[in-house]
Protein backbone atom coordinates (compact mmCIF):
# COMPACT_ATOMS: atom_id res chain seq x y z
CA UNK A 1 -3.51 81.52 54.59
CA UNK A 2 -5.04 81.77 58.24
CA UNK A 3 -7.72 79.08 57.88
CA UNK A 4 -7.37 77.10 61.35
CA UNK A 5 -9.14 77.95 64.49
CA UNK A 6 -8.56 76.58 68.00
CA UNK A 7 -10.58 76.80 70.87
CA UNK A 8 -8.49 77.70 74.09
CA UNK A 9 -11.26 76.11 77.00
CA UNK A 10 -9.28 77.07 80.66
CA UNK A 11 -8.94 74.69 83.28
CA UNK A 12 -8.32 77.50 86.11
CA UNK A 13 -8.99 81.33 85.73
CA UNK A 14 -6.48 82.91 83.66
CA UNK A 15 -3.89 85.83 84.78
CA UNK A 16 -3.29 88.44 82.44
CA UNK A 17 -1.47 91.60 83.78
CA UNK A 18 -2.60 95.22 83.18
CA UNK A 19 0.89 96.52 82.96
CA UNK A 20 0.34 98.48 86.60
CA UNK A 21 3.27 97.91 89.36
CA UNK A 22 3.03 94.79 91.40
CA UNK A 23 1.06 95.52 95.10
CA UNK A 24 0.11 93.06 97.37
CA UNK A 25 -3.31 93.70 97.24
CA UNK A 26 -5.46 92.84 93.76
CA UNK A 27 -8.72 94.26 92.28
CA UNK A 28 -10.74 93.54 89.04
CA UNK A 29 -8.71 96.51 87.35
CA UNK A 30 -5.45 94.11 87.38
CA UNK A 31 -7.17 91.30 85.26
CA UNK A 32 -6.85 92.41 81.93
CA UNK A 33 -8.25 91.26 78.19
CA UNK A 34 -5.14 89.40 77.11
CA UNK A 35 -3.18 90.70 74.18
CA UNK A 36 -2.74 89.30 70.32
CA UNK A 37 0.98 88.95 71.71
CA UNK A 38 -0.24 86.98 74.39
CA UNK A 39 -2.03 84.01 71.31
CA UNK A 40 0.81 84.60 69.33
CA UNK A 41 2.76 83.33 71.29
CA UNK A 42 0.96 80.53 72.68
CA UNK A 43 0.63 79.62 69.02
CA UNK A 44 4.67 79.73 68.43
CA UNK A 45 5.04 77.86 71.85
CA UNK A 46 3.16 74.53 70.30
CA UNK A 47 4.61 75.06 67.19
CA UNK A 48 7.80 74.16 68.64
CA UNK A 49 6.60 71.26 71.13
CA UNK A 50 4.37 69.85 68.53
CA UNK A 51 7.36 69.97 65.54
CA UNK A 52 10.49 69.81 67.85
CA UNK A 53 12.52 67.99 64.99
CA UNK A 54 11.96 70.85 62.42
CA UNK A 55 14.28 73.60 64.87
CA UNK A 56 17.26 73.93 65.78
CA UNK A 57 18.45 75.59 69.80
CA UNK A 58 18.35 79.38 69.01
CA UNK A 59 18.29 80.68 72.61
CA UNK A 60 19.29 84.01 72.59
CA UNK A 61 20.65 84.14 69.20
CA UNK A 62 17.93 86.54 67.36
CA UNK A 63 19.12 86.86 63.58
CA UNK A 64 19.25 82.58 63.88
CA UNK A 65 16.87 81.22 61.13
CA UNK A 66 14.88 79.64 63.56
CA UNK A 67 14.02 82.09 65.27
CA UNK A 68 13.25 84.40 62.64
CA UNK A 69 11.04 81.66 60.86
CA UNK A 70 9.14 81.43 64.43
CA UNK A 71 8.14 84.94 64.37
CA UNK A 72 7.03 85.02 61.10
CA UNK A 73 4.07 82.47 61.87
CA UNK A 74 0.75 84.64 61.94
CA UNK A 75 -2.24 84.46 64.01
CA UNK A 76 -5.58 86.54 64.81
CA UNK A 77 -6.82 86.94 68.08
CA UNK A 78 -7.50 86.04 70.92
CA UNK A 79 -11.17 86.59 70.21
CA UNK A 80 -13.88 85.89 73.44
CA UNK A 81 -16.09 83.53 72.60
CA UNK A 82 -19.50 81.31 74.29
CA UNK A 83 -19.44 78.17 73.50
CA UNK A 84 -21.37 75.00 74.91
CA UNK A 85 -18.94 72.20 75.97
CA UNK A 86 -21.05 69.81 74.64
CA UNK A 87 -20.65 71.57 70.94
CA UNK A 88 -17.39 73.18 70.33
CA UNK A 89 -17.67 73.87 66.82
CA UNK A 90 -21.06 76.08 67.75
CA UNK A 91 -19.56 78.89 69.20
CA UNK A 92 -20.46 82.49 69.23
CA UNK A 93 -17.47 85.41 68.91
CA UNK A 94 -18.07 88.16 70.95
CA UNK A 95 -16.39 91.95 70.50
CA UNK A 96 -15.49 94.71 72.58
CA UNK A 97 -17.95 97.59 71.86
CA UNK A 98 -18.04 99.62 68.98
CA UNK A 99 -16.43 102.88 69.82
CA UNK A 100 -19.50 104.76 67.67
CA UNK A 101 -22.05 103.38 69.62
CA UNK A 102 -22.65 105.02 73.01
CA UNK A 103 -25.56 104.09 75.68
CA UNK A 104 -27.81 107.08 76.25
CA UNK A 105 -30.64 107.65 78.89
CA UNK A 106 -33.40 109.82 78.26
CA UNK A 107 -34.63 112.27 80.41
CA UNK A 108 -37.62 112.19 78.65
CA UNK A 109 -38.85 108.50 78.74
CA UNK A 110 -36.15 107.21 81.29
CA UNK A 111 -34.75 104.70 78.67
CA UNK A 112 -31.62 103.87 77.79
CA UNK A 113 -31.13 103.92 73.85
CA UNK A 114 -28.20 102.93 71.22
CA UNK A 115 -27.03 106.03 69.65
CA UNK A 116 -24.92 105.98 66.67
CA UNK A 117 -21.98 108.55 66.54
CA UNK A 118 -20.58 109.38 63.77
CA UNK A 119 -18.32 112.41 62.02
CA UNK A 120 -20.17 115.60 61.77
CA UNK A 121 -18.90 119.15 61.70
CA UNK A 122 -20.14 121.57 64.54
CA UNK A 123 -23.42 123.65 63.39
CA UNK A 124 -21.77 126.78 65.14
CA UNK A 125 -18.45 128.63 63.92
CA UNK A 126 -18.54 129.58 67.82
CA UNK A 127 -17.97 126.14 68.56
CA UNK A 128 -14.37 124.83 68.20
CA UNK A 129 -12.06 121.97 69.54
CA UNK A 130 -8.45 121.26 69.98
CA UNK A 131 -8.83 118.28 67.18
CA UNK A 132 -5.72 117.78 63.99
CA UNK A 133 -6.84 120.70 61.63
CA UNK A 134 -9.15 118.73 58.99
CA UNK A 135 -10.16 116.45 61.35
CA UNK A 136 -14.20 116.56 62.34
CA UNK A 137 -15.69 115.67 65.53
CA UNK A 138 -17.54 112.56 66.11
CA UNK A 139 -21.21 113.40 67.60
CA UNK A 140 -24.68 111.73 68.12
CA UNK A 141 -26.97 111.17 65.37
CA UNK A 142 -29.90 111.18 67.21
CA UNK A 143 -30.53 114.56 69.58
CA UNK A 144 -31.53 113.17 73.20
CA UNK A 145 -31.42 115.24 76.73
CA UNK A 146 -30.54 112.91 79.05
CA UNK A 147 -26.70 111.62 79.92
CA UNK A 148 -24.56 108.24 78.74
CA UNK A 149 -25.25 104.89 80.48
CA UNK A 150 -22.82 102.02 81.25
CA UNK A 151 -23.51 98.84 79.34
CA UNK A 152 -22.52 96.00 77.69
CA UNK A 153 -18.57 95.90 77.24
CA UNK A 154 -18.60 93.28 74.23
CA UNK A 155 -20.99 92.59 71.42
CA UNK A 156 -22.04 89.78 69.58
CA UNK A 157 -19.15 89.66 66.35
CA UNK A 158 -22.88 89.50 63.99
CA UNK A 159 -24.27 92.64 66.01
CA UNK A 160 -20.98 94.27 65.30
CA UNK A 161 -20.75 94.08 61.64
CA UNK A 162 -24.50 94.73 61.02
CA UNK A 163 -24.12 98.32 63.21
CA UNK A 164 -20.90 99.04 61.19
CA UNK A 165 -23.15 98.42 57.78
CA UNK A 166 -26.09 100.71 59.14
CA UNK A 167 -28.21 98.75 60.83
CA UNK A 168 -30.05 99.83 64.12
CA UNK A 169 -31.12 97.79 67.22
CA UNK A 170 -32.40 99.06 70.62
CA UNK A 171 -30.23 98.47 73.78
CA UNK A 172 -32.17 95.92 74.67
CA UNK A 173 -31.28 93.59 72.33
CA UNK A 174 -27.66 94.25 72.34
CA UNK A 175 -28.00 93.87 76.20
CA UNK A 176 -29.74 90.46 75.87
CA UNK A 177 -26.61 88.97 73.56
CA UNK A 178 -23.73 90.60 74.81
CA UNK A 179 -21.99 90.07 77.79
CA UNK A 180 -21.30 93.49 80.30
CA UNK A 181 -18.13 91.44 82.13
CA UNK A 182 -16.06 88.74 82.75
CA UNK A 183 -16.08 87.32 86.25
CA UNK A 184 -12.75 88.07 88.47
CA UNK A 185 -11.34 85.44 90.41
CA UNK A 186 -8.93 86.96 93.03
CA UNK A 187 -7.07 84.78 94.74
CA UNK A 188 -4.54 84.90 97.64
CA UNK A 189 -1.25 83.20 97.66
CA UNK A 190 1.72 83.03 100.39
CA UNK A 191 5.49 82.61 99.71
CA UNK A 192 7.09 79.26 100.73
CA UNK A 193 10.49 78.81 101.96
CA UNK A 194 12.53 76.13 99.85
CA UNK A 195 14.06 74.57 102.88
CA UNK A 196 11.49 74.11 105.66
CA UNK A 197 8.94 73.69 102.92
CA UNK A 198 6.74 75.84 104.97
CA UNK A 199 5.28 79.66 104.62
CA UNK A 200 6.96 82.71 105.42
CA UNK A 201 4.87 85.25 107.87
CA UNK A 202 3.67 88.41 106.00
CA UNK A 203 4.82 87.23 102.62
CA UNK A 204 1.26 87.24 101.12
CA UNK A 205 0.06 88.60 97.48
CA UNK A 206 -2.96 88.50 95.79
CA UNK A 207 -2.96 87.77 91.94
CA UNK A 208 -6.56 89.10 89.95
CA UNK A 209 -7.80 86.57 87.21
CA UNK A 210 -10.57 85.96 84.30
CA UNK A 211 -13.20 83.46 85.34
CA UNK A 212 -14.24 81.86 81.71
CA UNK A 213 -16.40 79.11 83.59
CA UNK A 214 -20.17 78.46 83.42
CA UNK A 215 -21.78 81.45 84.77
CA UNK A 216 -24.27 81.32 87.44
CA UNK A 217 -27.68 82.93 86.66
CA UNK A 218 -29.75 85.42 88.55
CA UNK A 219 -28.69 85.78 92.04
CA UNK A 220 -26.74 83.82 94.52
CA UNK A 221 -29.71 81.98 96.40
CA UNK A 222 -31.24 78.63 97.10
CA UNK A 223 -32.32 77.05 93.70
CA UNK A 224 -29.58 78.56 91.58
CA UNK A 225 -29.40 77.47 88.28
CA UNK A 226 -25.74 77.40 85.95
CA UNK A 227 -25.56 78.61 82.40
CA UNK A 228 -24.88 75.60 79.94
CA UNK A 229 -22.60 77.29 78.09
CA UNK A 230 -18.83 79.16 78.85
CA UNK A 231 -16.48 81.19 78.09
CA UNK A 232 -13.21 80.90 76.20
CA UNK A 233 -10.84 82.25 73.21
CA UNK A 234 -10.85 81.42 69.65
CA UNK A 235 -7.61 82.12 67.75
CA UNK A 236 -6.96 82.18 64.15
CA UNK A 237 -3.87 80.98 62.32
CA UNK A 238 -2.28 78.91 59.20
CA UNK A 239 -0.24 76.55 61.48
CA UNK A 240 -1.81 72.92 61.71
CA UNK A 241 -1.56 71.58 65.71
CA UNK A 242 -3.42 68.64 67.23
CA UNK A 243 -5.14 68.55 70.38
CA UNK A 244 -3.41 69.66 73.24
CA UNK A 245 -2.90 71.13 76.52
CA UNK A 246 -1.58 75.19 76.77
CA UNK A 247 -0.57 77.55 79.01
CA UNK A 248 -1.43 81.20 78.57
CA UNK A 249 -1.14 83.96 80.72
CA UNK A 250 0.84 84.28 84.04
CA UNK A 251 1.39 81.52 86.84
CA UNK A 252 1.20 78.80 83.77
CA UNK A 253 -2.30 77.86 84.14
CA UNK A 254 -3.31 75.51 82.15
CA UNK A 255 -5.98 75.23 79.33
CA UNK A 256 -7.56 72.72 76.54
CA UNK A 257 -5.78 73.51 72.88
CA UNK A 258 -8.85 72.21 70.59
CA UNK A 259 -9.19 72.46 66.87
CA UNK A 260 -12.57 73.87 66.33
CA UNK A 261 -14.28 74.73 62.46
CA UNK A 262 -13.40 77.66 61.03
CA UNK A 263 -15.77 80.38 60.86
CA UNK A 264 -16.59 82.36 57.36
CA UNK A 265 -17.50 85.82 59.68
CA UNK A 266 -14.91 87.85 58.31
CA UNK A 267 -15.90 88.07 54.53
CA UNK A 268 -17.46 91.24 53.16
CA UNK A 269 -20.64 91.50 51.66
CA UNK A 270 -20.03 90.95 47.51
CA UNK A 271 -21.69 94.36 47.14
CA UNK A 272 -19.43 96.42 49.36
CA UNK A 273 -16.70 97.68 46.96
CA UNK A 274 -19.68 98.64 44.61
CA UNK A 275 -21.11 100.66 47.91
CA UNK A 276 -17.45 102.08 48.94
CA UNK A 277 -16.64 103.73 45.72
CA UNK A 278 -19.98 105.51 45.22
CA UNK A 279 -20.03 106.58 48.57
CA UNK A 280 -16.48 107.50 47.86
CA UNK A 281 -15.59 106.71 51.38
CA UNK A 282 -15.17 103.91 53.87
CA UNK A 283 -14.70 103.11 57.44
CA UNK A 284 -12.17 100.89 59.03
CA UNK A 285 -13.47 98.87 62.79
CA UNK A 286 -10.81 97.60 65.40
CA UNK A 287 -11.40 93.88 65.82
CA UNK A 288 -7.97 93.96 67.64
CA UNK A 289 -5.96 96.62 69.43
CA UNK A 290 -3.68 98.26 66.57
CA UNK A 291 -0.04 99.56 67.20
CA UNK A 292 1.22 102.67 65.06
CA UNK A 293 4.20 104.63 64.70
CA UNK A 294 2.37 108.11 65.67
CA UNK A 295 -0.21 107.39 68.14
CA UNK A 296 -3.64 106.91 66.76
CA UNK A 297 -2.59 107.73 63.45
CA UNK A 298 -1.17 105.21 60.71
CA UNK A 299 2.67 106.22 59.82
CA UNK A 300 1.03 106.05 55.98
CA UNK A 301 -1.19 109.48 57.03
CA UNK A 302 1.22 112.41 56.42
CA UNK A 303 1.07 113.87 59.97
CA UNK A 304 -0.25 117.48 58.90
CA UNK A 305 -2.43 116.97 55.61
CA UNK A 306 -3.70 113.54 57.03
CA UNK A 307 -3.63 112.06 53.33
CA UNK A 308 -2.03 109.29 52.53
CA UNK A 309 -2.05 105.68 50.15
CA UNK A 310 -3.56 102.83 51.63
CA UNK A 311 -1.06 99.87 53.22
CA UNK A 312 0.57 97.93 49.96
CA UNK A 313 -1.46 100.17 47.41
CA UNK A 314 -1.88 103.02 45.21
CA UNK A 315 -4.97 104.16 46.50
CA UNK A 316 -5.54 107.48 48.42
CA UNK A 317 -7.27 108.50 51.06
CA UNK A 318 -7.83 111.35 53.75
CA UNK A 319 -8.33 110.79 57.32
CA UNK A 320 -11.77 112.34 58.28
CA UNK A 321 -12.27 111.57 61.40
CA UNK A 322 -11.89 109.17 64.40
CA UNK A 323 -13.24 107.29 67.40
CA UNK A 324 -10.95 105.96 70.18
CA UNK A 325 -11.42 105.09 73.78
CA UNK A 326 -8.25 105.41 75.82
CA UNK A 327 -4.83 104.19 74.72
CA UNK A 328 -3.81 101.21 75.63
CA UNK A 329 -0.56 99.60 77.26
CA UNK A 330 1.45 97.09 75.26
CA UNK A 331 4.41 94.86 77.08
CA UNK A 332 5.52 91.65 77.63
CA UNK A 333 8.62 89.38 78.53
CA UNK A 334 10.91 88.72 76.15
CA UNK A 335 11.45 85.07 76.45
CA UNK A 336 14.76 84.76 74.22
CA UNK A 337 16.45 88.11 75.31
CA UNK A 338 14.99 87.35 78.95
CA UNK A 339 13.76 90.73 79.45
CA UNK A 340 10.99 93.15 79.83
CA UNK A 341 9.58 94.37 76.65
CA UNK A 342 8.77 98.32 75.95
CA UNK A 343 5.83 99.34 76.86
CA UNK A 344 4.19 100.79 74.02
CA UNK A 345 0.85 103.07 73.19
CA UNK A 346 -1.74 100.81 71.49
CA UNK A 347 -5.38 101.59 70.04
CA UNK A 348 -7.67 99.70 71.81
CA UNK A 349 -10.21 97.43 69.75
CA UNK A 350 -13.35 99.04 68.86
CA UNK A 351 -12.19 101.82 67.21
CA UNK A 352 -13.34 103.08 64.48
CA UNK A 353 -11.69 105.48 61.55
CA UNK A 354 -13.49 107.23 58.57
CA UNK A 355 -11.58 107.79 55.34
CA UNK A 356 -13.00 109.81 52.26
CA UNK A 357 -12.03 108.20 48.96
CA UNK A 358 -9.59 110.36 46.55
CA UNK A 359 -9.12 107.37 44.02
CA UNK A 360 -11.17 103.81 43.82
CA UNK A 361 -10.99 101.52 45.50
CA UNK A 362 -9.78 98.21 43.53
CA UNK A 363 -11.09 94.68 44.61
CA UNK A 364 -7.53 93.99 45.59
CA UNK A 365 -7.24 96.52 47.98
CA UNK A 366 -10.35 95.79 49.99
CA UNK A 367 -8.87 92.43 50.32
CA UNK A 368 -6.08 93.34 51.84
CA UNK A 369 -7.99 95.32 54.34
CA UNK A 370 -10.81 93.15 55.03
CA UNK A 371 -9.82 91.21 58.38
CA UNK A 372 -6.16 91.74 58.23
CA UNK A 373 -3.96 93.65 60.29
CA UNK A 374 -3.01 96.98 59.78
CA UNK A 375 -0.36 97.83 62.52
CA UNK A 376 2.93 99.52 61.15
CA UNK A 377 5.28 96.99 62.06
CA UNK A 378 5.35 93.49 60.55
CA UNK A 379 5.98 92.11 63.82
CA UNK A 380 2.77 93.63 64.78
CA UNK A 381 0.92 92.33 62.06
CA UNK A 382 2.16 88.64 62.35
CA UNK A 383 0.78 89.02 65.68
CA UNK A 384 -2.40 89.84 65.37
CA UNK A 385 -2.48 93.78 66.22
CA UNK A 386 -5.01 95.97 64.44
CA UNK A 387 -7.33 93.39 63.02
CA UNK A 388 -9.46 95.47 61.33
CA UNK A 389 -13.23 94.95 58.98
CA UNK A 390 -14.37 97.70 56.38
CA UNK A 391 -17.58 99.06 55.57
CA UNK A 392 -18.94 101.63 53.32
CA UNK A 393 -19.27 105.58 54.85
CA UNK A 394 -20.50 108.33 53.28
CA UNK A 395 -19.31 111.95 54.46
């Protein structure tokens, strides 16, 4: 049962690769959210160092028990979080953006508002669309002349799940407890030569970093004033560690490993199956990116009818429609084969899918939905891809 949480607090800004070429020259586009890969492995890494006796030397040998019992070790996450220093165990998750929710300026009173999207057939037969036959568009509930705004990139987790359950807020407020970006730290390093201990002329590369220190408010001028609290990662697993010190990401920077309280943020509402099966349809929200077989779409969704039975149970479903940003890149190194890892096609968190219901839904079920993975692979799953929450839709 994943029912431990640890706090990753960084000691230096953290590298994370976007999965571009090397260049010598860095921007903010190269510092990337990490990966659940990246946590998952972090988490197997103190495993080992923290319960060296219980494993044997399986370098390189991948059907050795070991090994296999390593991978099989779950977590969820990373998840961002603010937290004050001073109170670790009062933090405050934080999620990228809903892909149905979409920043809109109006022409008429120059504001920006929240609009909810959501699946909704075209009112013309003239209009069409090069979407999966059966599969309706998503558009804006509310009808506003104006044009989308940038905004905040990742929402409060409580903001989150209230939108995904109906519940409307202006931009304002969303803007006052998100967070638009993390700072990039870009720094510039030079090549040393082993023997003369020295640098080597024109051997110079940049490397592009998150910044998950206090935050300085307002503008860079005399009298500025720091933010008490910071940023950091909360990750979710069933392994028990102790205190430690971590390194995640590239260049082995090194972080705080702290046990922090578990949070009870991922439970449904008791009256949600009730809701689900009279609105005889529900709608599944990225926490995590997810990793499938076919794209976007699960490998249990028959490619052409888009029907299919619901991961590890008997009821069935029909894919109505969908929400995605961009795809995103998934790699790695292999640190047992010593290798690159194939890049793969992942959906990026925030998305959100609509189902219609063709049987009820079972108490059972929605558990095994609610805040679990639902990537294809197992692999994926004991990982952490596709974290996903449910909540009742209506077509």
């Amino acid at each position: 049962m994943i029912n431990q949480a640890y706090l990753i607090e960084s000691l230096a800004p953290l590298v994370f690769r976007s999965g571009k070429p090397f260049g010598s020259v860095a921007s903010a586009q190269d510092a990337t959210f990490p990966l659940p890969s990246a946590t998952a492995g972090m988490i197997r890494a103190m495993q080992i160092e923290q319960h060296a006796g219980q494993y044997q030397d399986y370098q390189g040998r991948l059907n050795h028990e070991d090994y296999q019992k390593i991978l099989s070790i779950q977590s969820q996450g990373p998840f961002l979080v603010r937290f004050n220093p001073d109170r670790l165990d009062d933090y405050t998750i934080l999620v990228p953006k809903p892909a149905n929710a979409l920043y809109f300026e109006s022409r008429e009173d120059k504001k920006t508002h929240l609009v909810r999207l959501a699946p909704n057939a075209f009112d013309s037969e003239r209009c069409g669309s090069d979407l999966p036959t059966g599969l309706l568009p998503v558009q804006m509930q509310k009808k506003l002349k104006g044009k989308p705004q940038s905004g905040v990139t990742y929402w409060t987790l409580e903001h989150f799940l209230a939108w995904q359950q109906g519940q409307e807020f202006s931009f304002e407020s969303i803007e006052a407890t998100g967070l638009k970006t993390l700072a990039i730290d870009i720094r510039t390093h030079v090549k040393i030569d082993s023997t003369s201990a020295s640098s080597e002329d024109g051997k110079l590369f940049q490397t592009a970093s998150l910044d998950l220190n206090h935050q300085l408010q307002g503008q860079r001028i005399a009298g500025k004033k720091w933010d008490d609290e910071r940023y950091g990662f909360v990750v979710f697993t069933e392994q028990q560690l102790t205190q430690d010190l971590a390194t995640l990401g590239g260049e082995r920077r090194l972080s705080y490993f702290k046990p922090v309280k578990s949070t009870q943020y991922l439970k449904p509402s008791d009256d949600l199956l009730e809701k689900i099966n009279q609105n005889k349809g529900f709608s599944l929200s990225l926490l995590t990116p997810a990793v499938f077989e076919n794209g976007y779409l699960p490998a249990w969704l028959d490619h052409n009818t888009l029907c299919g039975k619901l991961p590890q149970s008997d009821v069935e479903v029909k894919l109505e429609s969908v929400a995605i940003d961009r795809w995103l890149p998934v790699s790695g190194w292999d640190s047992i084969v010593w290798k690159p890892k194939a890049t793969r096609k992942a959906v990026g968190a925030g998305a959100v899918y609509w189902f219609s219901l063709t049987t009820q839904m079972d108490e059972e079920t929605l558990q095994q939905l609610w805040a679990k993975p639902i990537s294809d692979h197992s692999q994926d799953r004991n990982d952490g891809f596709g974290v996903a929450i449910v909540s009742a839709w209506s077509k």
